[in-house]
C-alpha atoms as a PDB file:
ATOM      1  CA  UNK A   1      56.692 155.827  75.963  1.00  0.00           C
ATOM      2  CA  UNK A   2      53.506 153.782  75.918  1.00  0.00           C
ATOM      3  CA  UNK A   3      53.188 150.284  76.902  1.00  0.00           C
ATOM      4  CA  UNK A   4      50.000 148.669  75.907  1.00  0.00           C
ATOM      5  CA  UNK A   5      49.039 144.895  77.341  1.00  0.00           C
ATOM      6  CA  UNK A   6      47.244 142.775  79.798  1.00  0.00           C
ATOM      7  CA  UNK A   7      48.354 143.305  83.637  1.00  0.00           C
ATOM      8  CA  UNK A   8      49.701 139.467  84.745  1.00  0.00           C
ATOM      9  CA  UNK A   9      50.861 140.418  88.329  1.00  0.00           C
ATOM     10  CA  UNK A  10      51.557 143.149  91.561  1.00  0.00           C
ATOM     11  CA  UNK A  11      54.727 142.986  93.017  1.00  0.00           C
ATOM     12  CA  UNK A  12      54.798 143.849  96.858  1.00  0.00           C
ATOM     13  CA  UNK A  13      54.756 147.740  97.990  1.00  0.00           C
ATOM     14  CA  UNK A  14      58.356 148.758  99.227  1.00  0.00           C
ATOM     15  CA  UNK A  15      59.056 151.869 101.321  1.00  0.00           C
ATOM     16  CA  UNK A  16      61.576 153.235 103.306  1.00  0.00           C
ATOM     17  CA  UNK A  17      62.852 156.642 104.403  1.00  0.00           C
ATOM     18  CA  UNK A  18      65.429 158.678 102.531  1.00  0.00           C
ATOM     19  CA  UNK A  19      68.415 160.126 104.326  1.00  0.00           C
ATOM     20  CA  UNK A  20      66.490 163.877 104.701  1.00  0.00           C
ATOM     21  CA  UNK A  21      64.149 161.830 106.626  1.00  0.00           C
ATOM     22  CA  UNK A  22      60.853 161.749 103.720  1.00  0.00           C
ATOM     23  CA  UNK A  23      59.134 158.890 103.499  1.00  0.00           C
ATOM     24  CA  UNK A  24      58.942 156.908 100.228  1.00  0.00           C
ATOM     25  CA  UNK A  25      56.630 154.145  98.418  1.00  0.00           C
ATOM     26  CA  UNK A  26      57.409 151.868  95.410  1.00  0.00           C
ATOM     27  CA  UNK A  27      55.185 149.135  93.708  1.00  0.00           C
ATOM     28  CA  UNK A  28      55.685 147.515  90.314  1.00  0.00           C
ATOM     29  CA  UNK A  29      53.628 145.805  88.252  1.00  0.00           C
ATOM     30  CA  UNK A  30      53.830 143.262  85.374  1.00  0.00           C
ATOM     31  CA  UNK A  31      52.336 144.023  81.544  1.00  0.00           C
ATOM     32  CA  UNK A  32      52.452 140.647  78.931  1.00  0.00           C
ATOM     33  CA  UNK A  33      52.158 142.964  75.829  1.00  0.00           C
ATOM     34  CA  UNK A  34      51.171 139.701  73.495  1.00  0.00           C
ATOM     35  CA  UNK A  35      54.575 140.421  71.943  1.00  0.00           C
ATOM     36  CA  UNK A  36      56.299 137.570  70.086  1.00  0.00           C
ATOM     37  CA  UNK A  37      59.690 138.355  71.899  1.00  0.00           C
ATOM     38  CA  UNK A  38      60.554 140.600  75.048  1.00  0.00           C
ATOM     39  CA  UNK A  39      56.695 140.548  75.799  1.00  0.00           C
ATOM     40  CA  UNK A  40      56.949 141.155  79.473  1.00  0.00           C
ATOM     41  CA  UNK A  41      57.339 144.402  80.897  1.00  0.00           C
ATOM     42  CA  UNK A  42      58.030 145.601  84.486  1.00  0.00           C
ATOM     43  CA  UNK A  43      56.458 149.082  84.645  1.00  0.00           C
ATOM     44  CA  UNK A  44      57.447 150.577  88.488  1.00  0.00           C
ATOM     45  CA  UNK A  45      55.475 153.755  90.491  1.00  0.00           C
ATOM     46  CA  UNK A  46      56.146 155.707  93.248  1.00  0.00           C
ATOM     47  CA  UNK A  47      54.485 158.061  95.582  1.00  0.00           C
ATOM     48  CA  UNK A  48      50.949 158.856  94.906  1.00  0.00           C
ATOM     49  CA  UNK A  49      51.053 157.199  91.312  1.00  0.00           C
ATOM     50  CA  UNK A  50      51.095 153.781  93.304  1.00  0.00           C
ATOM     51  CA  UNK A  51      47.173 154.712  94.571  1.00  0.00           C
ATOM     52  CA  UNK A  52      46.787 155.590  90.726  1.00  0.00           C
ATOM     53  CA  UNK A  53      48.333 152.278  89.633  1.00  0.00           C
ATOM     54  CA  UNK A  54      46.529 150.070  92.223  1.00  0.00           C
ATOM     55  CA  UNK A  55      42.607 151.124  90.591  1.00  0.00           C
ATOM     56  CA  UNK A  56      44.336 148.558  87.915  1.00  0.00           C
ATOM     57  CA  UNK A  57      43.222 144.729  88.349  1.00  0.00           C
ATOM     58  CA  UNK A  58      44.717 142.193  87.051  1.00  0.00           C
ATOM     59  CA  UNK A  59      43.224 140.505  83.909  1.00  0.00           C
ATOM     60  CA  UNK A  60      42.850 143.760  82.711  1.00  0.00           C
ATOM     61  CA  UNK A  61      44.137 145.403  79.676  1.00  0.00           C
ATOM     62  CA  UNK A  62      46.101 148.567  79.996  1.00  0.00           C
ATOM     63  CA  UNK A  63      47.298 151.361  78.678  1.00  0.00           C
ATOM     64  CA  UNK A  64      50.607 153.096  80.796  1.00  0.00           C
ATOM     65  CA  UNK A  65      52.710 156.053  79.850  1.00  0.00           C
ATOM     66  CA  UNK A  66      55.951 155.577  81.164  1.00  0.00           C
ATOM     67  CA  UNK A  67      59.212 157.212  81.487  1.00  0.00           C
ATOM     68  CA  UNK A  68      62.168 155.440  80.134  1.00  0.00           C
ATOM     69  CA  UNK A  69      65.664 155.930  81.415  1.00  0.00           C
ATOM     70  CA  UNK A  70      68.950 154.581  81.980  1.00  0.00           C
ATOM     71  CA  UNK A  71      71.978 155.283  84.812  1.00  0.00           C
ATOM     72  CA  UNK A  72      75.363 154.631  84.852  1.00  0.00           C
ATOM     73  CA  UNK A  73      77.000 152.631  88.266  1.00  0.00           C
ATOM     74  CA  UNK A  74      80.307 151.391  88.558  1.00  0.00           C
ATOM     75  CA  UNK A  75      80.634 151.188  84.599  1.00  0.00           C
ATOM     76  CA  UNK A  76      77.242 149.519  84.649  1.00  0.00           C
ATOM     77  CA  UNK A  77      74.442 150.593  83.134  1.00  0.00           C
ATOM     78  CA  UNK A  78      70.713 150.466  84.952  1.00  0.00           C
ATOM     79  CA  UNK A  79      67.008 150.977  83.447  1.00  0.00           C
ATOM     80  CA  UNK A  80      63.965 151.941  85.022  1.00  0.00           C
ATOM     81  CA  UNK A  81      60.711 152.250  83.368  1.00  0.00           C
ATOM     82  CA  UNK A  82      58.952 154.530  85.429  1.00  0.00           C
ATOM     83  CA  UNK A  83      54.878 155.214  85.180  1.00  0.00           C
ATOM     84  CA  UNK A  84      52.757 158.190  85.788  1.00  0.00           C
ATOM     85  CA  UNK A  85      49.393 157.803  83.805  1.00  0.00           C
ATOM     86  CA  UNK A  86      47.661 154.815  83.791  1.00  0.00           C
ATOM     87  CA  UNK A  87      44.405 153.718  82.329  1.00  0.00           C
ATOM     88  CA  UNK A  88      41.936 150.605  81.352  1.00  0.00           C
ATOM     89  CA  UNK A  89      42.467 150.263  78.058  1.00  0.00           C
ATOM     90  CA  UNK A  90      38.973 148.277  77.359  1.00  0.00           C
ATOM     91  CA  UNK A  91      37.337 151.055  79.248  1.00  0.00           C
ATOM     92  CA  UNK A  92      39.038 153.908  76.634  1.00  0.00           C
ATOM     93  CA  UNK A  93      37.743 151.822  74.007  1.00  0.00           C
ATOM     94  CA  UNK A  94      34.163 151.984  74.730  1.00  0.00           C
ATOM     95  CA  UNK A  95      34.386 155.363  75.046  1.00  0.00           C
ATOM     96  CA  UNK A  96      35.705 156.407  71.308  1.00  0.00           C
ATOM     97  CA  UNK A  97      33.208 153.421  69.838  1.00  0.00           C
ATOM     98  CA  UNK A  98      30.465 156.443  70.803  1.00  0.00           C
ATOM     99  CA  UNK A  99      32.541 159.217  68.955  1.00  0.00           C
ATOM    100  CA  UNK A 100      30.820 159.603  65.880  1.00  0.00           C
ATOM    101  CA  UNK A 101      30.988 162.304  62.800  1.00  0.00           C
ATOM    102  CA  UNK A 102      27.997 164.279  64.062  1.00  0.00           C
ATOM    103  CA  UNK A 103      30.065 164.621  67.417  1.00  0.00           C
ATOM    104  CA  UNK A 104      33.121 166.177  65.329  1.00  0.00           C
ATOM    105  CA  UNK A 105      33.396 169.940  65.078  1.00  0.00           C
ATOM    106  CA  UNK A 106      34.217 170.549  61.581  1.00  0.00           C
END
């Protein structure tokens, strides 16, 4: 999945230690995709995806591909939206307004 939008806030790093003893790191960030409804999105990393997430500022709009998925407690059902490719989406502009015909192989 893609989510597309301007980057409103960081939440606070969280780690901890499993129960086999590795350590862990989570961070989560906030995306306002401009939608009319449902426009705020809570897009999470973990491991070394957070350093990748962090070179993100806010203000910024960005492009994140995500993994969507759901899990089942106690009858309950939980989400997580979980990224692992993130990018300035201004930035990717710029570079395909240079991408011209001549540059095409065919």
């Amino acid at each position: 999945m893609e989510v597309n939008g301007k980057l409103v806030k960081k939440l606070e790093l969280e780690t901890g230690t499993s129960k086999s003893g590795k350590e862990w790191k989570k961070q989560s960030i906030v995306i306002d995709t401009g939608g009319e409804f449902n426009n705020i999105i809570a897009v999470s990393a973990f491991g070394d995806k957070v350093d990748r997430m962090n070179k993100l500022e806010l203000g910024m709009d960005v492009c994140i591909l995500c993994n969507v998925y759901s899990r089942e407690y106690q009858g309950k059902y939980y989400h997580n939206i979980d990224g692992y490719h993130f990018t300035n989406q201004s930035r990717a502009e710029v570079k395909n307004d240079f991408v011209t015909s001549d540059d095409m192989p065919f």
